[in-house]
Structures are given as C-alpha cells and as structure tokens.
C-alpha atoms as a PDB file:
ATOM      1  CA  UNK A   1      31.900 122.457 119.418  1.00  0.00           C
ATOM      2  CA  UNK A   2      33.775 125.820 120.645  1.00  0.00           C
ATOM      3  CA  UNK A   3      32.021 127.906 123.232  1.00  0.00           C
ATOM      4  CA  UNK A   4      29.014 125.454 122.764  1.00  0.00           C
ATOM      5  CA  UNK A   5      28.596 126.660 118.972  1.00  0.00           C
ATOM      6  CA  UNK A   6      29.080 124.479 116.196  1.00  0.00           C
ATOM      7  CA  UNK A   7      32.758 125.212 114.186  1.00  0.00           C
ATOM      8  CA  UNK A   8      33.411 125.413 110.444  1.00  0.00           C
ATOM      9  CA  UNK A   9      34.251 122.268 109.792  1.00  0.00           C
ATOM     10  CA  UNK A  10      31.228 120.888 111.754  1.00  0.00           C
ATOM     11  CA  UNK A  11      29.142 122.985 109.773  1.00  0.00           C
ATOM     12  CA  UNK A  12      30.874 121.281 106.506  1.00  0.00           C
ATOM     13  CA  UNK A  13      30.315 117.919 107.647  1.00  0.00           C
ATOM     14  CA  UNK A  14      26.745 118.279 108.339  1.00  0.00           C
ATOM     15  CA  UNK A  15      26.558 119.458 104.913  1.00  0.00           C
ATOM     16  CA  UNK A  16      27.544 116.565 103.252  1.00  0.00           C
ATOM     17  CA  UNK A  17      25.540 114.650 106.199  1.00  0.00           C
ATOM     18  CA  UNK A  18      28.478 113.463 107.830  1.00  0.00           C
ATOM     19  CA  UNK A  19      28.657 115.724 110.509  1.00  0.00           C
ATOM     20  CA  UNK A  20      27.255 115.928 114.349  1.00  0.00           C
ATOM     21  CA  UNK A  21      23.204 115.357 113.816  1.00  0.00           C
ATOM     22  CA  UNK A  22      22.483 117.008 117.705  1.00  0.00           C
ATOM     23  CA  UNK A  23      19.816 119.469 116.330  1.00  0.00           C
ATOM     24  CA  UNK A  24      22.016 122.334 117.754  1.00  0.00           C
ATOM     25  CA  UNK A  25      21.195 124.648 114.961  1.00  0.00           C
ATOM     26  CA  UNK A  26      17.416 124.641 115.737  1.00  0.00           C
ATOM     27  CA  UNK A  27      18.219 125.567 119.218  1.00  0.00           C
ATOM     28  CA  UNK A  28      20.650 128.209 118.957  1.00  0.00           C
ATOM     29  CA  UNK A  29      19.947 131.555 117.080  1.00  0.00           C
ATOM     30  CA  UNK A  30      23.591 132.234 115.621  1.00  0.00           C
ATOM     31  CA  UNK A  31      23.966 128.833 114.501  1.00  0.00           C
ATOM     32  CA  UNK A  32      20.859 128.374 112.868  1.00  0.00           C
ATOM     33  CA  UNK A  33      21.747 131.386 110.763  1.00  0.00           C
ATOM     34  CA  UNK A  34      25.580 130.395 109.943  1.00  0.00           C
ATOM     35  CA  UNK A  35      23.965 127.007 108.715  1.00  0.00           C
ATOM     36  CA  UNK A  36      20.999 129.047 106.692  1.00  0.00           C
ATOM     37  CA  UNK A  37      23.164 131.070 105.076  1.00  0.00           C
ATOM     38  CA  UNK A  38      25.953 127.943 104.255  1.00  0.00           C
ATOM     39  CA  UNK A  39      22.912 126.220 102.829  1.00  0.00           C
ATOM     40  CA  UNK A  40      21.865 129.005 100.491  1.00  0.00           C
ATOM     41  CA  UNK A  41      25.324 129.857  99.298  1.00  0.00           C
ATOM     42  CA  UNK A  42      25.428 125.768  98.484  1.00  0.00           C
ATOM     43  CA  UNK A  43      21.575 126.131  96.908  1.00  0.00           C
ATOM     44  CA  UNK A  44      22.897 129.506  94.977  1.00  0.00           C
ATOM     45  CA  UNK A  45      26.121 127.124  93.241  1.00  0.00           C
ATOM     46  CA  UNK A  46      23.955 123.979  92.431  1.00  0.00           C
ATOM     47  CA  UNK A  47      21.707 125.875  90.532  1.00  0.00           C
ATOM     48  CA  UNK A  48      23.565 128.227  89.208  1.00  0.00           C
ATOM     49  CA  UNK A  49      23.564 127.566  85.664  1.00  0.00           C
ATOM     50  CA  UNK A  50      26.994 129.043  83.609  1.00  0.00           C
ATOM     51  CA  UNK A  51      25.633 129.336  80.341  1.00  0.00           C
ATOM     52  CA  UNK A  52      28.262 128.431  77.277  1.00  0.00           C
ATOM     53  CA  UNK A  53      28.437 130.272  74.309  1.00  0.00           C
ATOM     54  CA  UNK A  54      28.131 127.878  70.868  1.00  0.00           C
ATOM     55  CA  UNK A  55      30.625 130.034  69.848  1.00  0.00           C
ATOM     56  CA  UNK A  56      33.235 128.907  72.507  1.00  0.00           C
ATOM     57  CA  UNK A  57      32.790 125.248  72.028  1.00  0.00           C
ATOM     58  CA  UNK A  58      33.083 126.057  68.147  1.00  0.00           C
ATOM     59  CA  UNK A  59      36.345 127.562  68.097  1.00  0.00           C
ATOM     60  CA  UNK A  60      37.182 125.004  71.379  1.00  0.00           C
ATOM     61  CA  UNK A  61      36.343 122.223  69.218  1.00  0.00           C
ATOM     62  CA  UNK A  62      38.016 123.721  65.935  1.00  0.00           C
ATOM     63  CA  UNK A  63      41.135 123.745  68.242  1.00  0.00           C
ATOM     64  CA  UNK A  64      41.223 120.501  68.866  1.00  0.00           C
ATOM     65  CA  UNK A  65      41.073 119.139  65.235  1.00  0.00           C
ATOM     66  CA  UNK A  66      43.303 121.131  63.978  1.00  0.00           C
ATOM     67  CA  UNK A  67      45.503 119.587  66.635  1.00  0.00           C
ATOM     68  CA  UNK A  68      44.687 116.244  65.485  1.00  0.00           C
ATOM     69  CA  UNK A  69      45.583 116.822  62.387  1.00  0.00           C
ATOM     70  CA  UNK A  70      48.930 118.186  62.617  1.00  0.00           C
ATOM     71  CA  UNK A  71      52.258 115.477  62.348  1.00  0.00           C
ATOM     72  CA  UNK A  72      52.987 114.354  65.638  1.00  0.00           C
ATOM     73  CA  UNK A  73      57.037 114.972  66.136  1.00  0.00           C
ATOM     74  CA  UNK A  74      59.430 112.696  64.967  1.00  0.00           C
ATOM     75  CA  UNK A  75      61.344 109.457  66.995  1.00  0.00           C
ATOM     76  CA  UNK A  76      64.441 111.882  67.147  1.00  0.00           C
ATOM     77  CA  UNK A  77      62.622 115.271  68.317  1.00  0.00           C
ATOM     78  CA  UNK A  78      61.101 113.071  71.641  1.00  0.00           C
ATOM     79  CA  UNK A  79      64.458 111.556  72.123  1.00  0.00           C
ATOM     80  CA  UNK A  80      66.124 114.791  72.399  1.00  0.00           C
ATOM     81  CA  UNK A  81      65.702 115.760  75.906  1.00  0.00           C
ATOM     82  CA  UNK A  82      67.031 112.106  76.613  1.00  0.00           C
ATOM     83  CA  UNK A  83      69.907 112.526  75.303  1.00  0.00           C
ATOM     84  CA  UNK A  84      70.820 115.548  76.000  1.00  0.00           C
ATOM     85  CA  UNK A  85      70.426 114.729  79.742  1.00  0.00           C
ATOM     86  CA  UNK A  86      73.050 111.928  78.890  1.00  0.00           C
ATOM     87  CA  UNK A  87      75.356 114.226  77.050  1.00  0.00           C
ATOM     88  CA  UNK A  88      75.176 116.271  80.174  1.00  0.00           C
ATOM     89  CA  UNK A  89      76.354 113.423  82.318  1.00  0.00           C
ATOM     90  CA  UNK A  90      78.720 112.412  80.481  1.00  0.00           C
ATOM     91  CA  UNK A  91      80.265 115.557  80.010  1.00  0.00           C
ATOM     92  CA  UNK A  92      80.108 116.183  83.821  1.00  0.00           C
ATOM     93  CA  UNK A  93      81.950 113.037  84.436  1.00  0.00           C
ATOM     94  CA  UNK A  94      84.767 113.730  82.556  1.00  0.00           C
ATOM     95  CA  UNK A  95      85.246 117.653  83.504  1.00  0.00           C
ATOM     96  CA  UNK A  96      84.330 116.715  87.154  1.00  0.00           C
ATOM     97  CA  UNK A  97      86.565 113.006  87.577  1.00  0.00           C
ATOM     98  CA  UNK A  98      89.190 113.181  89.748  1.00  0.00           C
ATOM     99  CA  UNK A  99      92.968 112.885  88.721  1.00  0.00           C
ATOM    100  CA  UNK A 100      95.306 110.452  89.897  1.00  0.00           C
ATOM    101  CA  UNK A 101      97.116 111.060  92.973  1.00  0.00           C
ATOM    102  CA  UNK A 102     101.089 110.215  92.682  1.00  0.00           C
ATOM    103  CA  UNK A 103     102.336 107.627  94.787  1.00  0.00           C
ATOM    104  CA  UNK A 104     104.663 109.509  97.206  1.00  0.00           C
ATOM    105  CA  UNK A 105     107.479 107.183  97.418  1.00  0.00           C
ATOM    106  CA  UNK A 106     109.760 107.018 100.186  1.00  0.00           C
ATOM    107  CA  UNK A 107     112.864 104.371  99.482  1.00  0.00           C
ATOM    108  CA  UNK A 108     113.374 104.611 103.465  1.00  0.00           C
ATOM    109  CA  UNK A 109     110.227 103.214 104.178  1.00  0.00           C
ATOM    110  CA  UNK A 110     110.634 100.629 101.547  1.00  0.00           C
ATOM    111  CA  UNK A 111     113.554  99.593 102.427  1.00  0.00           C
ATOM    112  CA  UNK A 112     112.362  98.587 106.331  1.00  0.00           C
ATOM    113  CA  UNK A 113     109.435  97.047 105.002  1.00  0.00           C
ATOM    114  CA  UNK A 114     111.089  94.368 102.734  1.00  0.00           C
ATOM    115  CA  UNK A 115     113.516  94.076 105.747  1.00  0.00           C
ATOM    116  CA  UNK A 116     110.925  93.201 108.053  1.00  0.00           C
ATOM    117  CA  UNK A 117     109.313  91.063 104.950  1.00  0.00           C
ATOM    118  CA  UNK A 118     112.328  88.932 104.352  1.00  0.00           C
ATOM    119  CA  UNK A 119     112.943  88.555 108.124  1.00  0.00           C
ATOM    120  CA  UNK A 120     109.486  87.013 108.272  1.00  0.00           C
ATOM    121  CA  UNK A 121     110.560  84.931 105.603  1.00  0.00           C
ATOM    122  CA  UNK A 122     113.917  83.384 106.894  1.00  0.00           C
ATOM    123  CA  UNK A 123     112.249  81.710 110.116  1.00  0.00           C
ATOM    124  CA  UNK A 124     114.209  83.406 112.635  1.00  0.00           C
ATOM    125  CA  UNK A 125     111.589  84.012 115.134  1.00  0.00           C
ATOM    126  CA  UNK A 126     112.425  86.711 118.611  1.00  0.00           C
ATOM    127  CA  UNK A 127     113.520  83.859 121.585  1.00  0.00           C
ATOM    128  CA  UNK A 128     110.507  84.490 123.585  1.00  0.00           C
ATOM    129  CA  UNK A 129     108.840  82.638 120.851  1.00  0.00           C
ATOM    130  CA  UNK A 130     110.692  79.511 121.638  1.00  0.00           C
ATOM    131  CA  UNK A 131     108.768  77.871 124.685  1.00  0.00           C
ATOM    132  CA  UNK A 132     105.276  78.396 122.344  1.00  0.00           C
ATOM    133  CA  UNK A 133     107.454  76.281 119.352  1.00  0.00           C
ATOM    134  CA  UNK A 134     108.467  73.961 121.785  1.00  0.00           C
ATOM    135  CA  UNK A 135     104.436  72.796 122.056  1.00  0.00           C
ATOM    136  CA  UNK A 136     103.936  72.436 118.707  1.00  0.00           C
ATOM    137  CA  UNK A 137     107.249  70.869 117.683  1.00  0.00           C
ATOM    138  CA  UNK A 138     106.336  67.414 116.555  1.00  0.00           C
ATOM    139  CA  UNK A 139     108.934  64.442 117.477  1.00  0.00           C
ATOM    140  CA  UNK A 140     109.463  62.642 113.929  1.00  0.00           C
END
C-alpha cells in the first residue's frame, strides 16, 4: 500500500484472488472505484464475444490443405544451410590461418649453446663443485 491506497499490482493480485483480502476497497472511496472499474473492464473482455466469419476459417482452412499437400523439400534443400555454414568455415580457416614464422637463426648463439652443451657433456664441473662430489663419491 502507497499513501494507504492500494497499488496496481495489488489491485491485480486481488483480481486473480491472490492479492491483500483487508477489505480496503469498501472503506476507501478512490479505491473502491479503481477496483470497480478494473472489474468491469475484466467483465467487458470475458464476455466479449469476437465473432468469426465462416468465411475466414474457410479460406484459413483451405490454406492449410493446400499446404499439406504440397512436396515437402528435398534431403539436399534442408541440408543446404548446413553446409554452407561449413563451407564458410572452412573457407575462413584457410584465408584467415596464420603463416609460418621463419626461424631467425643466429650461428653466434648456436655456436655458445652447443659449447655450453658439450661442456656439460665432458664432466668438467667449476671447482666449487668439488667439496659437494666429494660426499657423494663412493669408495669402490
């Protein structure tokens, strides 16, 4: 409630009698006549009765069989927007793939690296290592 008056949606709810059940319309004037006038706009739809034309539903009907009885497309004509889409992909994959890069080379850099490889390799190890060797060296 706003201002003690029932809102909108209040007014809905008690409609489909779900809403506040306080009796405030019967005791306020302006309410009472916003929920008098939402129940004969709902009164005025229920019972308003749209009359259909026998022609309408004729030709609606007609319509609809002669929809019925037309061929129903092809396996190919409903896979075509499938495979389009895949053409599409595949066509953006190869305009859109990126190219190779070149290996820069650089024989300098190379060069130190199989240095420091083979160095590895031939066992000589800097002479600070040699106290750490000595506690692992095994007497045979």
């Amino acid at each position: 409630m706003s201002d003690g008056h029932w809102t909108k949606e209040e007014f809905i709810r008690r409609l489909y009698d779900v809403g506040p059940e306080d009796g405030h319309p019967d005791s306020c004037g302006r309410c009472r006549a916003e929920w008098e006038s939402l129940l004969d706009r709902r009164n005025r739809v229920l019972s308003a009765d749209a009359p259909v034309s026998q022609d309408f539903l004729l030709r609606q009907r007609r319509a609809i069989l002669a929809r019925l009885g037309e061929p129903r497309p092809g396996f190919r004509v409903r896979l075509l927007p499938a495979m389009s889409a895949v053409l599409l992909i595949l066509v953006a994959m190869t305009v859109f793939r990126p190219l190779p890069r070149e290996m820069a080379t650089d024989v300098s850099q190379d060069t130190q690296l199989y240095q420091e490889a083979v160095t590895l390799a031939s066992g000589t190890a800097p002479s600070a290592m040699e106290p750490l060797q000595s506690l692992f060296e095994v007497d045979q």
